[in-house]
N, C-alpha and C. Protein backbone atom coordinates (compact mmCIF):
# COMPACT_ATOMS: atom_id res chain seq x y z
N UNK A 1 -53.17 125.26 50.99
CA UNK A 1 -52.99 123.88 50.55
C UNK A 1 -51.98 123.21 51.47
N UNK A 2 -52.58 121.98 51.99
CA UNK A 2 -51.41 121.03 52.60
C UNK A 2 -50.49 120.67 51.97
N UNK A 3 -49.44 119.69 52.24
CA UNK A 3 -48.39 118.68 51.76
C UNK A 3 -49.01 117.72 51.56
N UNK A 4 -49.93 117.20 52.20
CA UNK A 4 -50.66 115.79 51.18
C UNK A 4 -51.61 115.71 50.16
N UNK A 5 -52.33 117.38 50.15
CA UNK A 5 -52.71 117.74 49.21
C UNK A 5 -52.00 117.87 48.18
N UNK A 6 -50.80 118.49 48.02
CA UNK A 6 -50.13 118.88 46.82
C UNK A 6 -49.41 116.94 46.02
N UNK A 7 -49.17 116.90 47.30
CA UNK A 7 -48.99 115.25 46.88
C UNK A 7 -49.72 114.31 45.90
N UNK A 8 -50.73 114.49 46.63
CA UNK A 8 -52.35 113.55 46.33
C UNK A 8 -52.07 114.31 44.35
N UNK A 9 -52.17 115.32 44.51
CA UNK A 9 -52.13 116.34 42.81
C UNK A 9 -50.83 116.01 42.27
N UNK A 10 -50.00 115.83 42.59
CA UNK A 10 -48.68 115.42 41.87
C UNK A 10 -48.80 113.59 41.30
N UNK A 11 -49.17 112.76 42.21
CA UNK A 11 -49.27 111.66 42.13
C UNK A 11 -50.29 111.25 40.89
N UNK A 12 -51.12 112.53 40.36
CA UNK A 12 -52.60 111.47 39.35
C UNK A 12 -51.76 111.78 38.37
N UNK A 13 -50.16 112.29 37.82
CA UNK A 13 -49.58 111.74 36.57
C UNK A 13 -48.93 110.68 36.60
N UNK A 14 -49.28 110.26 35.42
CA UNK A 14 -48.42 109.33 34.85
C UNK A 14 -46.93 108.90 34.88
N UNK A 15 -46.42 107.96 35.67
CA UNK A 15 -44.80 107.67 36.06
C UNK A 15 -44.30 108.57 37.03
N UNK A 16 -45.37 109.91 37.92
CA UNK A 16 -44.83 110.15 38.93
C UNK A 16 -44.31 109.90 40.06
N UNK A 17 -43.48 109.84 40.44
CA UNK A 17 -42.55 109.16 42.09
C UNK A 17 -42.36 110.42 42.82
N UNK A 18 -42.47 109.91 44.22
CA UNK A 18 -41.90 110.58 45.20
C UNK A 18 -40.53 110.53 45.47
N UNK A 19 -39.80 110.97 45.43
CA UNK A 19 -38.29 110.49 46.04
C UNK A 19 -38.39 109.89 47.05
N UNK A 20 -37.25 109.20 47.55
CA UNK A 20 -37.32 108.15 48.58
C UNK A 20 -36.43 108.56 49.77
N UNK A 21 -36.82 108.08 51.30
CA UNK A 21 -35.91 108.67 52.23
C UNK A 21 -34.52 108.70 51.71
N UNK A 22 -34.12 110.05 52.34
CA UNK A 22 -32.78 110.18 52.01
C UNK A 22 -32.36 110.77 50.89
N UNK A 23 -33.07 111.26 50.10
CA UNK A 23 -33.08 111.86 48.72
C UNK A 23 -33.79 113.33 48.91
N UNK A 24 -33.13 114.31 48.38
CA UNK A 24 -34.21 115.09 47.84
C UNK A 24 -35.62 115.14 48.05
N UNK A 25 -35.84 115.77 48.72
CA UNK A 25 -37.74 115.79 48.50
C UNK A 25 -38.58 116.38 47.59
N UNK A 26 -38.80 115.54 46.47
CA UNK A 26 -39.02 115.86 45.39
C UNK A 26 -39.73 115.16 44.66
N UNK A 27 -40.83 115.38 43.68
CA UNK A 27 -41.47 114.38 42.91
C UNK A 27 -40.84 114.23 41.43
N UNK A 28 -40.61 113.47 40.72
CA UNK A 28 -40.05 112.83 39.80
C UNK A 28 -40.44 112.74 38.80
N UNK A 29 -40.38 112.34 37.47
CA UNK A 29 -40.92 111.50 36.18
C UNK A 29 -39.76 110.88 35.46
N UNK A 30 -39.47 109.91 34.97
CA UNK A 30 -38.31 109.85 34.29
C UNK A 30 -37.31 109.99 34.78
N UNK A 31 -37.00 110.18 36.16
CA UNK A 31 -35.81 110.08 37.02
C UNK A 31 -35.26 111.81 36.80
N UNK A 32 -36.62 112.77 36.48
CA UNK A 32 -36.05 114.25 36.42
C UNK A 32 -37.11 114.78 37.16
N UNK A 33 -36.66 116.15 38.08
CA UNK A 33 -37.56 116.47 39.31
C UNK A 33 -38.61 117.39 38.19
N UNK A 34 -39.85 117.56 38.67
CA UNK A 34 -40.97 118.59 38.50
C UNK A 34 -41.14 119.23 39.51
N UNK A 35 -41.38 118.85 40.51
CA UNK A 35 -41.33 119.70 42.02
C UNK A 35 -40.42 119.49 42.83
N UNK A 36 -39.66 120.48 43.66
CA UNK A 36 -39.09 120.37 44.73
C UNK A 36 -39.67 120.72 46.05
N UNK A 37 -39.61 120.21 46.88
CA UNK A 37 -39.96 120.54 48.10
C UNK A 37 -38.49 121.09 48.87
N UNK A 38 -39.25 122.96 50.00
CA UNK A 38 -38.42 123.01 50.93
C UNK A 38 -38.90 123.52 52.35
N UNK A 39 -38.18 123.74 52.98
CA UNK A 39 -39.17 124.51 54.20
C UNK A 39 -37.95 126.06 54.96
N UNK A 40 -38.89 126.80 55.57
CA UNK A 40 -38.21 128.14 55.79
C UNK A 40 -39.11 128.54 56.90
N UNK A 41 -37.97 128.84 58.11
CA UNK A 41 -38.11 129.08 59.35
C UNK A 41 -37.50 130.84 59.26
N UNK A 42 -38.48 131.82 59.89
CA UNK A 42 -38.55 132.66 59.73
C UNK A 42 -39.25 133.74 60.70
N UNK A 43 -38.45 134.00 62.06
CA UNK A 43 -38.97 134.76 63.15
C UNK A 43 -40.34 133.77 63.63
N UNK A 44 -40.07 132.78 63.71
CA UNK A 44 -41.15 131.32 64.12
C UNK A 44 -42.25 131.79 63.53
N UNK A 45 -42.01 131.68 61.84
CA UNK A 45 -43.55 131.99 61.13
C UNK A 45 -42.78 130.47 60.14
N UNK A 46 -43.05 129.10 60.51
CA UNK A 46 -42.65 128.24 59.35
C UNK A 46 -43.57 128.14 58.09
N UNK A 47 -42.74 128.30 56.80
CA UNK A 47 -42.99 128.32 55.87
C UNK A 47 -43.22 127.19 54.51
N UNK A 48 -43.79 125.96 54.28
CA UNK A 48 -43.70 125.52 53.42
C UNK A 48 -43.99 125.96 52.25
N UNK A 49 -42.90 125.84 51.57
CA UNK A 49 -42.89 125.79 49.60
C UNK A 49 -42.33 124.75 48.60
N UNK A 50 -42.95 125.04 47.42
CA UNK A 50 -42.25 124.00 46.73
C UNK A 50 -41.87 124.99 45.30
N UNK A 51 -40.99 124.39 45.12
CA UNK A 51 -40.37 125.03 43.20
C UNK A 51 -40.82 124.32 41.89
N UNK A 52 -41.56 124.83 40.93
CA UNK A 52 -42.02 123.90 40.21
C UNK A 52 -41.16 124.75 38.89
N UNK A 53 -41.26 123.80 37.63
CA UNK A 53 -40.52 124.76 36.21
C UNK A 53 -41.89 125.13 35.61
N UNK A 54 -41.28 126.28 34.71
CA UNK A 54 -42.11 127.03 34.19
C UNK A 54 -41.63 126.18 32.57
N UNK A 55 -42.49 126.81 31.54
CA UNK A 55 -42.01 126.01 29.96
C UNK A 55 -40.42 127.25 29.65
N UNK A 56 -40.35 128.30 30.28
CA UNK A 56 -39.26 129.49 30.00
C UNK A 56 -39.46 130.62 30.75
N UNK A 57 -37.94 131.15 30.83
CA UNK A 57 -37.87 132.27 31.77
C UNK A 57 -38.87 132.86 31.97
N UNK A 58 -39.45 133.27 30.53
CA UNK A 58 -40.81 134.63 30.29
C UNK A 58 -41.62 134.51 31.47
N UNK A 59 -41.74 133.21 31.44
CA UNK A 59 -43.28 133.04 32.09
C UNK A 59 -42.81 133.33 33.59
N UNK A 60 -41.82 132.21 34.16
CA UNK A 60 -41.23 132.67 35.16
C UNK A 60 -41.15 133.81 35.97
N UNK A 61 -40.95 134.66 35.13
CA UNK A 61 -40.46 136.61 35.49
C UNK A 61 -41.87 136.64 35.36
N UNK A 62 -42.77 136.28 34.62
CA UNK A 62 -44.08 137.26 34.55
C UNK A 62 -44.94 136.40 35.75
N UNK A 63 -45.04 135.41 36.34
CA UNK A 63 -45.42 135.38 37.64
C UNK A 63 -45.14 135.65 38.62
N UNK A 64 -43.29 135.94 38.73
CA UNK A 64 -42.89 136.31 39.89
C UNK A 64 -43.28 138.08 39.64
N UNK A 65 -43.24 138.78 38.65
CA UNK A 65 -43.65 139.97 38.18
C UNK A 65 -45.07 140.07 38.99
N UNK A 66 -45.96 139.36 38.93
CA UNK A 66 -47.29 139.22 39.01
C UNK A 66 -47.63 139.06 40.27
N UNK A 67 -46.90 138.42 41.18
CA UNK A 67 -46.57 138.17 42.13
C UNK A 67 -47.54 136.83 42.89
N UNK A 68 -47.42 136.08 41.91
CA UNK A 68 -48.31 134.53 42.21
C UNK A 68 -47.08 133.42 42.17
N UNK A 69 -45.98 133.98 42.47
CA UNK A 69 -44.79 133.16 42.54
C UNK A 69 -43.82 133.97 43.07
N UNK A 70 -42.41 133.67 43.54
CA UNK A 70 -40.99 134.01 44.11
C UNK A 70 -40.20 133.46 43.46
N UNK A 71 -38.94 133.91 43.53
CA UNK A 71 -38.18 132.59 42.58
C UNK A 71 -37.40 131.92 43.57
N UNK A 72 -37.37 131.18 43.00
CA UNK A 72 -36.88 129.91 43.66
C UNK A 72 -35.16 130.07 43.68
N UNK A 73 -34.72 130.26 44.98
CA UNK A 73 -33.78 130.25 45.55
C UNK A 73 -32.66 128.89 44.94
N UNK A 74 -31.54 128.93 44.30
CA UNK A 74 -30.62 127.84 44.23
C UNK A 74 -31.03 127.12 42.51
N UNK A 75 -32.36 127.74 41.93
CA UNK A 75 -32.68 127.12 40.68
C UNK A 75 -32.29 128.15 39.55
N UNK A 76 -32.62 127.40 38.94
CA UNK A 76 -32.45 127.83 37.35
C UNK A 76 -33.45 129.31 37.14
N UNK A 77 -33.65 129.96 36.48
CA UNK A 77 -34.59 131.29 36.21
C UNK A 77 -36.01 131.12 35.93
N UNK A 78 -36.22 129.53 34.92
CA UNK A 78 -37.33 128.80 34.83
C UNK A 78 -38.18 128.66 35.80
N UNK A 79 -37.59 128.13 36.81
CA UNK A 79 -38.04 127.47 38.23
C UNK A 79 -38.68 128.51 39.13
N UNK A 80 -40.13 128.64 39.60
CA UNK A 80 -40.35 129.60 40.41
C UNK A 80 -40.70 128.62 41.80
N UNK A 81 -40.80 129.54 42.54
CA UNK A 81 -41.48 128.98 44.32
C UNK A 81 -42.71 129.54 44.43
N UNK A 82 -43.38 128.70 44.90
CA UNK A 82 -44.97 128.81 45.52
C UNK A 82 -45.09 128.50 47.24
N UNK A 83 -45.63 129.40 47.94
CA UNK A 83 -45.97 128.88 49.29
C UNK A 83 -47.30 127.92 49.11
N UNK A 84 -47.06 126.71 50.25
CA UNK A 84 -48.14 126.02 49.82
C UNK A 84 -49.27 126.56 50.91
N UNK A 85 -48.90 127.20 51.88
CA UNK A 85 -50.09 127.72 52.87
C UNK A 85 -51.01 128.69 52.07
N UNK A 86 -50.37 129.55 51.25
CA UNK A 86 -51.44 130.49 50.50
C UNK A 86 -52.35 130.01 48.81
N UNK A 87 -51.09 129.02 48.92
CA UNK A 87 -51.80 128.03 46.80
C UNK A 87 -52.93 127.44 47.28
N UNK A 88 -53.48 127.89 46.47
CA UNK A 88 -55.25 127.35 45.81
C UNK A 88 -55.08 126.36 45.08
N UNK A 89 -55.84 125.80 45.06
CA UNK A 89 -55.88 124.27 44.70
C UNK A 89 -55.82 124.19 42.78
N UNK A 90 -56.67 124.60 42.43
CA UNK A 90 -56.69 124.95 41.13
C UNK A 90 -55.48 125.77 40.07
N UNK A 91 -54.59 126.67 41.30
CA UNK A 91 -53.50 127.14 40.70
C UNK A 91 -52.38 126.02 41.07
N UNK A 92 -52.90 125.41 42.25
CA UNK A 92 -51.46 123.85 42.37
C UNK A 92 -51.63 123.03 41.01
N UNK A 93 -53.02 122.63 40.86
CA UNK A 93 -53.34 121.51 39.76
C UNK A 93 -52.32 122.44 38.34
N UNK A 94 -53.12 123.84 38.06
CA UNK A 94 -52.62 124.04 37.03
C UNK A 94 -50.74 123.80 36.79
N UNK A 95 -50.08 124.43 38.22
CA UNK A 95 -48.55 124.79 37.83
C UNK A 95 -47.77 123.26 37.66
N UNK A 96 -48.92 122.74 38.33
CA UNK A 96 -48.00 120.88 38.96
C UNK A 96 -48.10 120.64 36.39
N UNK A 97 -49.37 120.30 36.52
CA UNK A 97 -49.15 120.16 35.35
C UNK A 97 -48.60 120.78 34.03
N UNK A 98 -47.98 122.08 34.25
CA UNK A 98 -47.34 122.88 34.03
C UNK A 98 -45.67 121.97 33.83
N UNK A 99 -45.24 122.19 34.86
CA UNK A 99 -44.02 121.61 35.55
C UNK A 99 -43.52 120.30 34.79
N UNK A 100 -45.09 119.44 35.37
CA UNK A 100 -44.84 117.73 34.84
C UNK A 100 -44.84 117.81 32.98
N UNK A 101 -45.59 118.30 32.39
CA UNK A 101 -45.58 118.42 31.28
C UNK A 101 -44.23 119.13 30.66
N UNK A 102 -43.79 120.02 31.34
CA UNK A 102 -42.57 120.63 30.70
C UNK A 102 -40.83 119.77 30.81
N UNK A 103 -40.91 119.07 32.00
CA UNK A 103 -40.06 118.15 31.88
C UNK A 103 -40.51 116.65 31.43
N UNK A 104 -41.27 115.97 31.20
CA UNK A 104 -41.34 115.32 30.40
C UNK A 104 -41.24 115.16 28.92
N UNK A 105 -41.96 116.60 28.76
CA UNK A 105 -41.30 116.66 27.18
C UNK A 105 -39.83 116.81 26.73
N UNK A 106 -39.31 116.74 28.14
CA UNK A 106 -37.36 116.99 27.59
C UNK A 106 -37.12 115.34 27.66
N UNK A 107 -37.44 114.26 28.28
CA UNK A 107 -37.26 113.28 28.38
C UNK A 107 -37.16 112.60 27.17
N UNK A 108 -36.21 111.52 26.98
CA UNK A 108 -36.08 110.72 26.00
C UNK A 108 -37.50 110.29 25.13
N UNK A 109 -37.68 109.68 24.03
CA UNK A 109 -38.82 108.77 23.39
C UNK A 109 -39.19 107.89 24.10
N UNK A 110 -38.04 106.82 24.22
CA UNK A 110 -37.69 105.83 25.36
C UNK A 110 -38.65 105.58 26.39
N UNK A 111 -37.99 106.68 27.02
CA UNK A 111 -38.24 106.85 28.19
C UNK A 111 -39.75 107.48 28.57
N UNK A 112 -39.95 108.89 27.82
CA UNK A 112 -41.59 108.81 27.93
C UNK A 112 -42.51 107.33 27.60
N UNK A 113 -41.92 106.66 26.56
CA UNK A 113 -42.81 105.71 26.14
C UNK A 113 -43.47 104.79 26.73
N UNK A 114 -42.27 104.28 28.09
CA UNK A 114 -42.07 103.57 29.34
C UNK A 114 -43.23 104.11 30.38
N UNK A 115 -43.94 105.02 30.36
CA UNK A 115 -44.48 105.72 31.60
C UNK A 115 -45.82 105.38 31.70
């Protein structure tokens, strides 16, 4: 999977944003990240990934267990990493909405209501 692919799949929710130069590279809802974007240079094999949340640790450990995820370096235990050179399209769609759904439901009334 590309970066404008994963994009193009992040973008068909509802109140999703891209962050803006100079920020974080990251997609948004409610002014709270669902994905992070990073990149990893590695004996010149470059690596794009992104970190998406899981709904709880469990799940977390049982994909990185499973080994359809890594964890995500600098996050929370929730949060796993995906390479996007090896994600299938159907496992991006699923985790993106995974992710977007799990932080939106922490979001205010308000504020979901707005989206």
């Amino acid at each position: 999977m590309t970066r404008p692919e994963f994009d193009d799949l992040c973008a068909e929710h509802p109140g999703a944003v891209l962050s803006g130069p100079g920020e974080l590279d990251a997609w948004k809802v409610g002014g709270k990240m669902f994905a992070c974007f990073g990149h990893e240079e590695k004996r010149s094999v470059n690596t794009e990934h992104v970190a998406v949340k899981c709904p709880d640790t469990d799940t977390a450990a049982m994909l990185i267990d499973a080994g359809a995820a890594k964890k995500a370096p600098y996050f929370h235990r929730s949060w796993v990493q995906l390479d996007l050179p090896t994600l299938e399209e159907d496992e991006a769609q699923h985790r993106i909405a995974i992710s977007y759904d799990t932080i939106r439901r922490g979001l205010s009334k308000s504020v979901r209501e707005a989206l």
